[in-house]
C-alpha atoms as a PDB file:
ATOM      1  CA  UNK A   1     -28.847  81.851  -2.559  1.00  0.00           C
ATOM      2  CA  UNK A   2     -28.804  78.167  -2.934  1.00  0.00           C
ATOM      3  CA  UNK A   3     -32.594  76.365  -1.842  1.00  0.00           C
ATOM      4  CA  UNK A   4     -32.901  73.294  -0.329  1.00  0.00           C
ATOM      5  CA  UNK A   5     -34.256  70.802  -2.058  1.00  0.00           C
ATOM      6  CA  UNK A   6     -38.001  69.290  -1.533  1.00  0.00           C
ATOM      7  CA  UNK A   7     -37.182  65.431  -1.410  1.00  0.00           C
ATOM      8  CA  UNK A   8     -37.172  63.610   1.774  1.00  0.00           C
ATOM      9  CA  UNK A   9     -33.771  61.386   2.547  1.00  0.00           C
ATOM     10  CA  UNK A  10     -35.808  57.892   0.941  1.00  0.00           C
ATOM     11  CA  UNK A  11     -36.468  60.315  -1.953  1.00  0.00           C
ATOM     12  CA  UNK A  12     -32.660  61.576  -2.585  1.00  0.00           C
ATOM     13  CA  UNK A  13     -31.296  58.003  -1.809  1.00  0.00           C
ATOM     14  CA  UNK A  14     -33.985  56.452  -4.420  1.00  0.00           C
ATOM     15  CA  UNK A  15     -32.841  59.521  -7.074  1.00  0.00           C
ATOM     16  CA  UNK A  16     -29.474  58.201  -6.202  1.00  0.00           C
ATOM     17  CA  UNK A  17     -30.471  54.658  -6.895  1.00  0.00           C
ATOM     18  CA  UNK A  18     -32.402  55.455  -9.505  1.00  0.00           C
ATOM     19  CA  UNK A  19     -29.723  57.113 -11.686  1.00  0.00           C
ATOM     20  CA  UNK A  20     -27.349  54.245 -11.002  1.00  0.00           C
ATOM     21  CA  UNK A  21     -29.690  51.911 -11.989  1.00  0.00           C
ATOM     22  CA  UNK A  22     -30.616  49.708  -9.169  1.00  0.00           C
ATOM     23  CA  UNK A  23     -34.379  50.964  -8.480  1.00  0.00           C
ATOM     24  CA  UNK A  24     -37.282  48.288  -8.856  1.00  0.00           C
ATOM     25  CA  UNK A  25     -40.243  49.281 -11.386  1.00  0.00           C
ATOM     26  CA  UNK A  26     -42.299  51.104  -8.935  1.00  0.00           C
ATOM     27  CA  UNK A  27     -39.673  53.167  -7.020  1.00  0.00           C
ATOM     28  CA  UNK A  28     -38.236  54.226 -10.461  1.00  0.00           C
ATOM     29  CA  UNK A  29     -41.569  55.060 -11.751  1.00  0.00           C
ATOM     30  CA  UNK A  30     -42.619  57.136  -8.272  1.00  0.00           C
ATOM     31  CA  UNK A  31     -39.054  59.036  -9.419  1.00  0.00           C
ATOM     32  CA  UNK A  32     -39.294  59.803 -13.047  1.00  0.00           C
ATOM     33  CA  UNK A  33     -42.889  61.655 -11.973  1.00  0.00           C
ATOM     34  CA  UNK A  34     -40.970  63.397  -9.323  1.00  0.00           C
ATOM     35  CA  UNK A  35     -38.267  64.756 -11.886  1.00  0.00           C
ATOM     36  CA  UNK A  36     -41.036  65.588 -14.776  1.00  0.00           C
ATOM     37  CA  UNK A  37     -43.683  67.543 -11.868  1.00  0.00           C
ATOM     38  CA  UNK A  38     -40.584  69.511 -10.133  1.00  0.00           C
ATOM     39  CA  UNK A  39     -37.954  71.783 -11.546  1.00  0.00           C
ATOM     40  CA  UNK A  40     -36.349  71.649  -8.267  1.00  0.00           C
ATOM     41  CA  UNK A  41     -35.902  67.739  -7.992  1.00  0.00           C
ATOM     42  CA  UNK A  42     -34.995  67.604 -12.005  1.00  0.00           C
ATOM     43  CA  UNK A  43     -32.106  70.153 -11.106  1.00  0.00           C
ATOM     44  CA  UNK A  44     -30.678  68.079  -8.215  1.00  0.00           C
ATOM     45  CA  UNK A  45     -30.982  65.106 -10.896  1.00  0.00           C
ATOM     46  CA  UNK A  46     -29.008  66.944 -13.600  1.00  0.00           C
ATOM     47  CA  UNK A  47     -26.469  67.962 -10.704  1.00  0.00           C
ATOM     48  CA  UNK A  48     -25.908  64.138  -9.805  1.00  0.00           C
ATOM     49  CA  UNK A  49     -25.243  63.041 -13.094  1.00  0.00           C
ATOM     50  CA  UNK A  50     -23.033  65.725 -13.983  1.00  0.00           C
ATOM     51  CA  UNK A  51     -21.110  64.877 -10.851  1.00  0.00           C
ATOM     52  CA  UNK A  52     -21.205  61.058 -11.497  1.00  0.00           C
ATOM     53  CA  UNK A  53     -19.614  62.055 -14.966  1.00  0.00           C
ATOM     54  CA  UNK A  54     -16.887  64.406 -13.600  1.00  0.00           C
ATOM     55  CA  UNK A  55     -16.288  61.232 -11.063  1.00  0.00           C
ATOM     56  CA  UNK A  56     -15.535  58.925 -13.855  1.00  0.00           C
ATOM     57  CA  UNK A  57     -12.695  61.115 -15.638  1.00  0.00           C
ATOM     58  CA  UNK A  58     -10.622  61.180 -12.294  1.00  0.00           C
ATOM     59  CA  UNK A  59      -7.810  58.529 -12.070  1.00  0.00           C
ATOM     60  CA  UNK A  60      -8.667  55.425 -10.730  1.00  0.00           C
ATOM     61  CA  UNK A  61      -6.171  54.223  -7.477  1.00  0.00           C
ATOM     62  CA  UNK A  62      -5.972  50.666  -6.976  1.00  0.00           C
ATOM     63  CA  UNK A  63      -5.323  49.211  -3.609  1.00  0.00           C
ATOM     64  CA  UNK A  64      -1.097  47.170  -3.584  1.00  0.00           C
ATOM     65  CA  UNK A  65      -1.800  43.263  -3.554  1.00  0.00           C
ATOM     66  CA  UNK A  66       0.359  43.626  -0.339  1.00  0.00           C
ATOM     67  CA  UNK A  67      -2.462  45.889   0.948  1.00  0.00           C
ATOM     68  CA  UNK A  68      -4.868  43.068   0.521  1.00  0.00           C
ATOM     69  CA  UNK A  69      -3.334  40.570   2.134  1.00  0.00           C
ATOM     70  CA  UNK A  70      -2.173  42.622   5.238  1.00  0.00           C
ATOM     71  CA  UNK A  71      -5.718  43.883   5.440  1.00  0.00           C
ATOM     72  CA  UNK A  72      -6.768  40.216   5.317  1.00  0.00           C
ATOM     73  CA  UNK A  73      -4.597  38.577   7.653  1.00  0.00           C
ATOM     74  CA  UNK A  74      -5.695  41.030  10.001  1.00  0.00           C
ATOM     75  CA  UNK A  75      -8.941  40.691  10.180  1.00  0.00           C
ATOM     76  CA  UNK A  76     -10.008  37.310  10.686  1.00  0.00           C
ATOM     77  CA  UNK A  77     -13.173  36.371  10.126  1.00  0.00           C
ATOM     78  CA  UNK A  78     -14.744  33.518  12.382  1.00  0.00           C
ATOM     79  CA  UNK A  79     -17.671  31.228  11.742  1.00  0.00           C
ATOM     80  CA  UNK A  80     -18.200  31.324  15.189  1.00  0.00           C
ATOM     81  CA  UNK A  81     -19.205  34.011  17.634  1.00  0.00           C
ATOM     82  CA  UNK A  82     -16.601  34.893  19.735  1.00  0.00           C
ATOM     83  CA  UNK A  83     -17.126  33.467  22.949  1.00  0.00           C
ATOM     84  CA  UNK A  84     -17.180  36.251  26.010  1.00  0.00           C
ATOM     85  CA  UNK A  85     -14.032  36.536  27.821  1.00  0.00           C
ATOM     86  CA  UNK A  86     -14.568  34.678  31.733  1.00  0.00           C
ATOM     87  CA  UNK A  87     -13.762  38.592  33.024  1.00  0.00           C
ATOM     88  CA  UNK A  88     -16.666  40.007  30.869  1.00  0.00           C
ATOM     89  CA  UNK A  89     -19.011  37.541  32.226  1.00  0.00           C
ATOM     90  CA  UNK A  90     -18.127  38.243  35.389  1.00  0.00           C
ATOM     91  CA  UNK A  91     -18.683  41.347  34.986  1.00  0.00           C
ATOM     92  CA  UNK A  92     -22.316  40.626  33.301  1.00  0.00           C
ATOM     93  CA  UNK A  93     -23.003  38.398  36.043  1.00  0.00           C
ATOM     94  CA  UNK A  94     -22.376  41.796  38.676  1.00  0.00           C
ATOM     95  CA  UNK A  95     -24.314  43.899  36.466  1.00  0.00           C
ATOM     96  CA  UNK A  96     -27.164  41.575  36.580  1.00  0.00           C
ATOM     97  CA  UNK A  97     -26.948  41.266  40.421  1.00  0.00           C
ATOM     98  CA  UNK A  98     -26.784  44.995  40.747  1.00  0.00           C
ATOM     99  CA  UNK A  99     -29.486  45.539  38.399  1.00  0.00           C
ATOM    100  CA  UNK A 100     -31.796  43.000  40.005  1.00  0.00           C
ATOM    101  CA  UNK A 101     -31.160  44.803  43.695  1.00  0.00           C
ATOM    102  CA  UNK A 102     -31.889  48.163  41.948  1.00  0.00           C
ATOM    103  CA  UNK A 103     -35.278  46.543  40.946  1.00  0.00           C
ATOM    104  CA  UNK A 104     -36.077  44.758  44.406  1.00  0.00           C
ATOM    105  CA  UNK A 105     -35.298  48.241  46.292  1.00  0.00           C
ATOM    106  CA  UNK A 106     -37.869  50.335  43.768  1.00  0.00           C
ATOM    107  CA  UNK A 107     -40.498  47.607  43.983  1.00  0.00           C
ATOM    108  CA  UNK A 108     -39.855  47.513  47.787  1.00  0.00           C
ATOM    109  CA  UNK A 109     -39.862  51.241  47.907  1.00  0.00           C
ATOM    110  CA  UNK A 110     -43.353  51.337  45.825  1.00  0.00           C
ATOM    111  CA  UNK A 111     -45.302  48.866  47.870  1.00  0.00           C
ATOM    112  CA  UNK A 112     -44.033  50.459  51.144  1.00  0.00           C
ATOM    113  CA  UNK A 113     -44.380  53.966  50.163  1.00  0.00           C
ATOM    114  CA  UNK A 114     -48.283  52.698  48.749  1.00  0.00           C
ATOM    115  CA  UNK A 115     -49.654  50.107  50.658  1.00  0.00           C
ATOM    116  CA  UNK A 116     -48.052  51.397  54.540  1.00  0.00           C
ATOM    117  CA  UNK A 117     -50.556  53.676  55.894  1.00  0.00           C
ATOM    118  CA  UNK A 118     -49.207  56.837  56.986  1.00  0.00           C
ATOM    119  CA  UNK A 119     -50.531  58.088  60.039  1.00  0.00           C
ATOM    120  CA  UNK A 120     -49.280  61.669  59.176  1.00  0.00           C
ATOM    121  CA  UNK A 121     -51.062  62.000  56.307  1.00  0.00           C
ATOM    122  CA  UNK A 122     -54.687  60.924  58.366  1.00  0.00           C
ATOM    123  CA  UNK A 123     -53.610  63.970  61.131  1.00  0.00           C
ATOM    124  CA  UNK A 124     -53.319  66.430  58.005  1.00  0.00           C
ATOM    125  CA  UNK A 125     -56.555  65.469  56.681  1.00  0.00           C
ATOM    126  CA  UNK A 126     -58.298  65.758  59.719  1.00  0.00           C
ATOM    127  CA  UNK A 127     -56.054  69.214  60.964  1.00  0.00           C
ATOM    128  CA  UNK A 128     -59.419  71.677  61.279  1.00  0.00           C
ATOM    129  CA  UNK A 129     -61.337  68.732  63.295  1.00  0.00           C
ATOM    130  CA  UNK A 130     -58.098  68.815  65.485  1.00  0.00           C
ATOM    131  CA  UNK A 131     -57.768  72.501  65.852  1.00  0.00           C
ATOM    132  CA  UNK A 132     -61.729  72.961  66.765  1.00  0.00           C
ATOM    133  CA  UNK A 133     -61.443  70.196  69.111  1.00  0.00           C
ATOM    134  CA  UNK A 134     -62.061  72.449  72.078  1.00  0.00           C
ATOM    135  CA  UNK A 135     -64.768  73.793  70.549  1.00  0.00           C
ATOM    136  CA  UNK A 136     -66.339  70.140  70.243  1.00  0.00           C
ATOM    137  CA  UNK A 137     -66.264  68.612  73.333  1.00  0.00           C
ATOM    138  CA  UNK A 138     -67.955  71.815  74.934  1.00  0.00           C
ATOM    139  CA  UNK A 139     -71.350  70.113  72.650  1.00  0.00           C
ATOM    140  CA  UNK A 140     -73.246  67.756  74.887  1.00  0.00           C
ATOM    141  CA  UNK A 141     -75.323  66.576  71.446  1.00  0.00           C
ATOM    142  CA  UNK A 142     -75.701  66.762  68.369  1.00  0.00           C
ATOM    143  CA  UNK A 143     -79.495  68.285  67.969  1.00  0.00           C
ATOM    144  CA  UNK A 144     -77.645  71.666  69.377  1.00  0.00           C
ATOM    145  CA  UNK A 145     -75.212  70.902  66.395  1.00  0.00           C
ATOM    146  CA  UNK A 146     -78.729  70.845  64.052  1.00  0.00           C
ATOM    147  CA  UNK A 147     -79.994  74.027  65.949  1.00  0.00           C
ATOM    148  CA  UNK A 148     -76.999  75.952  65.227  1.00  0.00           C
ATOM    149  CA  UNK A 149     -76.529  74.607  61.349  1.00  0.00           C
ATOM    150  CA  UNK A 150     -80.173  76.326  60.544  1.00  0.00           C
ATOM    151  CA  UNK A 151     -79.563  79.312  62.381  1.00  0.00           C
ATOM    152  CA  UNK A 152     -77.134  79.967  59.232  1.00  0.00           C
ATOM    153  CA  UNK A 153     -73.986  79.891  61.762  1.00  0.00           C
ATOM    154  CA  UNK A 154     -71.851  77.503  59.577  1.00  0.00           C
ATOM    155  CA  UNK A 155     -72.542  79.339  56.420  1.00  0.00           C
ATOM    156  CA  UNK A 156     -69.516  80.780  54.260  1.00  0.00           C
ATOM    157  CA  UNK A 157     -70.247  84.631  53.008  1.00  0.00           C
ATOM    158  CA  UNK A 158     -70.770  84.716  49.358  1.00  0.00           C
ATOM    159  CA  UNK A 159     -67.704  86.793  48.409  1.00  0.00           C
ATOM    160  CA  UNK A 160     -65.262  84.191  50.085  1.00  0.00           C
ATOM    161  CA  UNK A 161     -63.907  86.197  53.065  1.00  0.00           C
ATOM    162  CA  UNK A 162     -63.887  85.365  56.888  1.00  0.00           C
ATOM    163  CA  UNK A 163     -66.372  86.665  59.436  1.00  0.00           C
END
């Protein structure tokens, strides 16, 4: 069963870095405590070298001259920056209108859906007022309202049901 190893991705590429020998002072120090405090780590290490060594007794290809200089005169390199093609500014120029009249429609949207008062909404608020309304207008004042209040006639039972 093989384990994983403990280092994080920094750590492996700074073991990596550190066994070719392009890690500053304190990165090289941070990994030779790593490899003398964990068995683990010092395992990957020996593993790394041992495959750096087996890479070096392989054959060596080297890339034709007329590789080079096909690979070369293909990609030419510019001091420039390439300059946007007039149909790909166009077509920046109708993604920025489209993206501006997406913007203007949710803005429009938000204000209207916010600021707009909604007279449905006040009905649903007041919806018992509404439905009592008969009830109401039979009351000639309020002191009757008062009367009936601290007779205990508006109270709710304790245990949440109807009456």
């Amino acid at each position: 069963m093989i384990r994983s190893s403990s280092l994080t991705q920094k750590q492996r590429a700074d073991l990596v870095a550190y066994l070719d020998g392009e890690l500053d002072e304190p990165a090289a120090k941070e990994i030779e405590r790593l490899i003398a405090s964990d068995n683990q780590v010092r395992h990957e290490a020996d593993m790394l070298v041992r495959s750096f060594e087996l890479l070096d007794v392989l054959p060596q290809q080297r890339a034709s001259d007329t590789f080079t200089a096909q690979t070369m005169a293909t990609v030419r390199v510019s001091p420039r920056t390439a300059k946007p093609t007039p149909m790909a500014r166009r077509i920046g120029v109708y993604a920025g209108w489209a993206a501006g009249l997406v913007l203007a429609a949710v803005v429009g949207f938000s204000i209207a859906n916010r600021w707009v008062p909604d007279e449905s909404r006040m009905l649903i608020e007041n919806l018992p007022v509404i439905q009592n309304l008969d009830m109401y207008t039979e009351v000639e004042n309020t002191e009757f309202l008062r009367e009936l209040q601290a007779s205990g006639l508006f109270d709710e039972p304790a245990d949440g049901t109807n009456q």
